[in-house]
Protein backbone atom coordinates (compact mmCIF):
# COMPACT_ATOMS: atom_id res chain seq x y z
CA UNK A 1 -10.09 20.35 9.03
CA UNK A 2 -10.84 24.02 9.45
CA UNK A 3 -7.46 25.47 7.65
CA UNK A 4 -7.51 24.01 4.65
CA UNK A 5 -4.51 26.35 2.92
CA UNK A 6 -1.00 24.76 2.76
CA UNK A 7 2.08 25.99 1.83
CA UNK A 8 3.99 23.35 -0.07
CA UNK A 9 7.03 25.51 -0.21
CA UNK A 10 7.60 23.64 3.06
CA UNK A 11 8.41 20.95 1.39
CA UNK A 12 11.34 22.40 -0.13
CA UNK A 13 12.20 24.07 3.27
CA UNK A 14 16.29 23.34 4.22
CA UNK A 15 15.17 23.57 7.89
CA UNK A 16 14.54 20.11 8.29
CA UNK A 17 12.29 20.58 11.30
CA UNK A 18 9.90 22.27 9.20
CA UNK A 19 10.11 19.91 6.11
CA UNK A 20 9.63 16.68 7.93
CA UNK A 21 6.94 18.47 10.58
CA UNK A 22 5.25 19.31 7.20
CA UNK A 23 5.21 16.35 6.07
CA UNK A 24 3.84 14.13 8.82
CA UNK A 25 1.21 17.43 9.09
CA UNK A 26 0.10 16.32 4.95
CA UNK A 27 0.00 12.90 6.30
CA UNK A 28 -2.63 14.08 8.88
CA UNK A 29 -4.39 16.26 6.21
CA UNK A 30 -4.87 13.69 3.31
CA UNK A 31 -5.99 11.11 5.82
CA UNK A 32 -8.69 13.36 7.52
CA UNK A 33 -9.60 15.39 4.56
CA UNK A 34 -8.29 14.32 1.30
CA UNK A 35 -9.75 16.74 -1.58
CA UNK A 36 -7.28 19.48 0.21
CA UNK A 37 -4.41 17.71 -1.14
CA UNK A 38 -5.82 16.25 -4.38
CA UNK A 39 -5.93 19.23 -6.96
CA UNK A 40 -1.97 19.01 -5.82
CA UNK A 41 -1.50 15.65 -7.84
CA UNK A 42 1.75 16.39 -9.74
CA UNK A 43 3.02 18.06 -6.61
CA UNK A 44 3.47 14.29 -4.93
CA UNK A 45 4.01 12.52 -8.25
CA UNK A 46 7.01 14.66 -8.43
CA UNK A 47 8.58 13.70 -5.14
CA UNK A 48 8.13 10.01 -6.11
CA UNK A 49 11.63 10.92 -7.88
CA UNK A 50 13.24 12.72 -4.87
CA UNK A 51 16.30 11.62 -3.39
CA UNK A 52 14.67 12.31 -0.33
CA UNK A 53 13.38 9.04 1.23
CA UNK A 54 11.25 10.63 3.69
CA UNK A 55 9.95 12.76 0.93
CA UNK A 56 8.99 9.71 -1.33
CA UNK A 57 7.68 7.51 1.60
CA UNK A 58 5.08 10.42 2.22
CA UNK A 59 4.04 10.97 -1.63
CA UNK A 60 3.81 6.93 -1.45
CA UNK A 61 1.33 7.18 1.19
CA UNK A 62 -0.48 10.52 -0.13
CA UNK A 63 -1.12 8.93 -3.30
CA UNK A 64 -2.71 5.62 -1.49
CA UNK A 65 -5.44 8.27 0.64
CA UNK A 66 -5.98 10.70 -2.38
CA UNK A 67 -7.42 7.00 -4.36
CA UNK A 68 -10.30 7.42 -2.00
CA UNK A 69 -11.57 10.34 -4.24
CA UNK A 70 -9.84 10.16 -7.50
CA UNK A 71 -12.93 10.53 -9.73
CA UNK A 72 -10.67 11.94 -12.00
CA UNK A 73 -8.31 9.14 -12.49
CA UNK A 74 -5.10 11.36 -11.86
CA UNK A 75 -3.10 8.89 -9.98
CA UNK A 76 -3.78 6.19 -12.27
CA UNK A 77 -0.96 6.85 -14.33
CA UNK A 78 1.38 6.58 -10.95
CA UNK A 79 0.08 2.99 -10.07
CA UNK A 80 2.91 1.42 -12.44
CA UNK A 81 5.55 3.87 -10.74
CA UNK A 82 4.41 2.57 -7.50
CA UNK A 83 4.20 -1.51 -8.48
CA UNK A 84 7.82 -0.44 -9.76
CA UNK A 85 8.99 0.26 -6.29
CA UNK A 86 7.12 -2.46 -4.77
CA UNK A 87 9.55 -4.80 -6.66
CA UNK A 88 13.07 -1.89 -5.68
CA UNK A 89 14.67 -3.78 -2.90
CA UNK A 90 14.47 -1.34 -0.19
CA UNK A 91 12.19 -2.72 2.33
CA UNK A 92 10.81 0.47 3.58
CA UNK A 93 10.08 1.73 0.17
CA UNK A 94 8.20 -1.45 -0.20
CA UNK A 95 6.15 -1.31 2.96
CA UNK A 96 5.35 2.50 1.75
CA UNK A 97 4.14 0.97 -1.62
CA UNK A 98 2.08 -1.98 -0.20
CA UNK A 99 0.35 0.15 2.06
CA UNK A 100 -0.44 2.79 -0.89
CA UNK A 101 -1.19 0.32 -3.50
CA UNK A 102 -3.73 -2.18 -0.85
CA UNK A 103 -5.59 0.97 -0.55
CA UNK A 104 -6.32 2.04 -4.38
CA UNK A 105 -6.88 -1.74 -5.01
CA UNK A 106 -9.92 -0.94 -2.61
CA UNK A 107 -11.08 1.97 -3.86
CA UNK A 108 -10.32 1.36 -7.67
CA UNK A 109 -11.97 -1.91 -8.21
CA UNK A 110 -10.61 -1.83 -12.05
CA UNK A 111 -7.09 -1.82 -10.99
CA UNK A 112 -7.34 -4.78 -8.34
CA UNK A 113 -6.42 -7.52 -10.36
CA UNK A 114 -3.09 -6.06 -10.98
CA UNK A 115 -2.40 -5.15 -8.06
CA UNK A 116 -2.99 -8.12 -6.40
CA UNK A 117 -1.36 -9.97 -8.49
CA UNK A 118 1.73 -7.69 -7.99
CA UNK A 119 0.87 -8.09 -4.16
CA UNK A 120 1.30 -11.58 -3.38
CA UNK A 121 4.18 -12.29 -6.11
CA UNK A 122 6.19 -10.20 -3.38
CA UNK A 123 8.36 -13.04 -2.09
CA UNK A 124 9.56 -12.96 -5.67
CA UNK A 125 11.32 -9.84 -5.17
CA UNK A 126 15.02 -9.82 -4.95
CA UNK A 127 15.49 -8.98 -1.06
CA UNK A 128 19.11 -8.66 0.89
CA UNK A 129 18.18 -11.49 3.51
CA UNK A 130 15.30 -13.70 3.94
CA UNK A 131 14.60 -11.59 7.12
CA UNK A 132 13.69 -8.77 4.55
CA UNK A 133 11.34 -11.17 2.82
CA UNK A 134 9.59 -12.45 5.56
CA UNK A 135 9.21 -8.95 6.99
CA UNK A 136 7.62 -7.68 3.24
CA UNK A 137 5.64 -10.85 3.23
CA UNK A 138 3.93 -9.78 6.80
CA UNK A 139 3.39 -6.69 5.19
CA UNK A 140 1.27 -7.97 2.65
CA UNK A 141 -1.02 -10.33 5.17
CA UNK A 142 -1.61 -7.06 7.44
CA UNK A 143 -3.44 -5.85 4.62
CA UNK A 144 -5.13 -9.58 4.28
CA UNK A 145 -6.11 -9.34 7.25
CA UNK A 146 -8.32 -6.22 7.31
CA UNK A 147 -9.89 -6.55 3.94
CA UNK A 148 -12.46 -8.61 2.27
CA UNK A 149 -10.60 -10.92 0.70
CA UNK A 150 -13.14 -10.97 -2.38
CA UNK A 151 -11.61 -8.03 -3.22
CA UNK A 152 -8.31 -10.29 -3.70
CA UNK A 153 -6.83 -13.40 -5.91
CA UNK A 154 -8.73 -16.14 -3.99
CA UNK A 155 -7.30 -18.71 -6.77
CA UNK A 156 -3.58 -17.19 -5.84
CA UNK A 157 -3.89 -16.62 -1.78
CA UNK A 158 -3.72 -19.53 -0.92
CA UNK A 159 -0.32 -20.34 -2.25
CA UNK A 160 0.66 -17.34 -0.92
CA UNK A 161 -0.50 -18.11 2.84
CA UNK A 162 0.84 -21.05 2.75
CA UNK A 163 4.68 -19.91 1.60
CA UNK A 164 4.07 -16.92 4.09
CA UNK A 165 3.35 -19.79 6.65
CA UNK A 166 6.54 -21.23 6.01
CA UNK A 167 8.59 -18.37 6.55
CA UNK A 168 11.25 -18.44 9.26
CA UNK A 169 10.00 -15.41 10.64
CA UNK A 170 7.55 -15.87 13.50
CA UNK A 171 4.89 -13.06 13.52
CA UNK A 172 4.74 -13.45 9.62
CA UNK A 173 3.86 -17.27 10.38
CA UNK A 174 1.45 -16.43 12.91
CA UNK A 175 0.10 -13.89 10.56
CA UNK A 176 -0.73 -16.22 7.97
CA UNK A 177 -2.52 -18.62 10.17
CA UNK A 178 -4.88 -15.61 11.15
CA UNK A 179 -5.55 -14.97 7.27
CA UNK A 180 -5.69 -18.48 6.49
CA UNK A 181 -8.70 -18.91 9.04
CA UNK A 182 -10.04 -15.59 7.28
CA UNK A 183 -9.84 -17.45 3.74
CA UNK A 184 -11.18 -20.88 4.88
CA UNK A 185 -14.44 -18.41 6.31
CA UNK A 186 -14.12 -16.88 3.26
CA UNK A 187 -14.43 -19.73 0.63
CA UNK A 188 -16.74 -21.39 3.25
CA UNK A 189 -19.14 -18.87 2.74
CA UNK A 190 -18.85 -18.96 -1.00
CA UNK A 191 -19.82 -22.42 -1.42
CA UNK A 192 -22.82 -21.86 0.69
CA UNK A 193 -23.58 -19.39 -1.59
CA UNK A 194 -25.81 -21.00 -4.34
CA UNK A 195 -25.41 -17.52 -6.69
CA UNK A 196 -21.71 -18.41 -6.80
C-alpha cells in the first residue's frame, strides 16, 4: 500500500457514501497491509458497541486480520467480546464473528482451544429458525475446510460433522461430507504417525 495515512473521521462521516466506502477501503487496507491499522486498536474495539451494524461487522473483521501481527496482545482482551456475539442471535453478526475468531485461533495458537470449543458448540446457539442454524453451522465447516484441522478439537469434530451432516440444509450437508473426508485424511495420517 503506498498511502498509508487514513482519516478515521470517515468513520463518523453522516454522508453515508463516504462512511461505508471507508469502510470497505479499511477492509482492503488491514487485509493487504495490516500494521497501518493496528496502532488504531481501541479505534475498532470501540465500534464493536456501535449501533451501526455495518460499523461492527467491519471492526469484527478488522480485529480477525490485525491477529496476524498482534505481538502485542491488544486484541486479546476483545476475543471474549467477540465469542459473546458469536452466541447473539443475529446471524450476520455471527458469520462476522466466526470469520474473525477462525482467524486469531490460527494465528494465536494459545487461544485455540477456546475458540474452538466456542466454534463447534454453535448449533447450541439460540437461532430464529433451523434455517439460521444450518446456515451458521456451514459457516463454521467453511473454515474446516481450509484449515489444518490439527489446529482444531479433533476429539469434538467429529460430533460436530456429523450433526452438521444431518442438517436439513443441503450445502451445509454437502459441506460436512467434504470436511469429514478432510478429518478421516486427517486422523489417517495421525495413526501412521508413530510420534503420535
Amino acid at each position: 500500500m503506498k498511502n498509508t495515512s487514513i482519516d478515521l473521521k470517515k468513520l463518523h462521516s453522516a454522508d453515508p457514501k463516504v462512511k461505508y466506502g471507508f469502510s470497505k477501503e479499511l477492509l482492503q487496507i488491514v487485509s493487504e497491509a495490516p500494521k497501518v491499522l493496528y496502532p488504531h486498536v481501541q479505534e475498532w474495539t470501540d465500534l464493536l458497541q456501535q449501533d451501526n451494524q455495518i460499523l461492527k461487522w467491519t471492526a469484527i473483521d478488522i480485529i480477525g486480520y490485525l491477529s496476524s501481527i498482534d505481538t502485542e496482545d491488544k486484541i486479546d482482551p476483545v476475543i471474549s467480546q467477540l465469542i459473546e456475539m458469536l452466541h447473539g442471535g443475529h446471524l450476520i453478526t455471527i458469520s462476522h464473528a466466526i470469520s474473525s475468531l477462525s482467524r486469531i485461533a490460527s494465528n494465536k495458537p494459545k487461544h485455540r482451544p477456546k475458540i474452538w470449543s466456542e466454534l463447534l458448540n454453535i448449533r447450541a446457539n439460540t437461532f430464529k429458525s433451523d434455517t439460521c442454524r444450518d446456515i451458521a453451522t456451514g459457516k463454521v465447516l467453511d473454515v474446516l475446510k481450509k484449515i489444518p484441522l490439527e489446529e482444531t478439537d479433533l476429539a469434538e469434530l467429529p460430533k460436530f460433522i456429523e450433526k452438521a451432516g444431518q442438517c436439513e440444509w443441503d450445502a451445509t450437508r454437502k459441506k460436512a461430507e467434504i470436511v469429514k473426508k478432510r478429518l478421516d485424511k486427517t486422523l489417517g495420517q495421525k495413526s501412521m504417525d508413530p510420534s503420535q
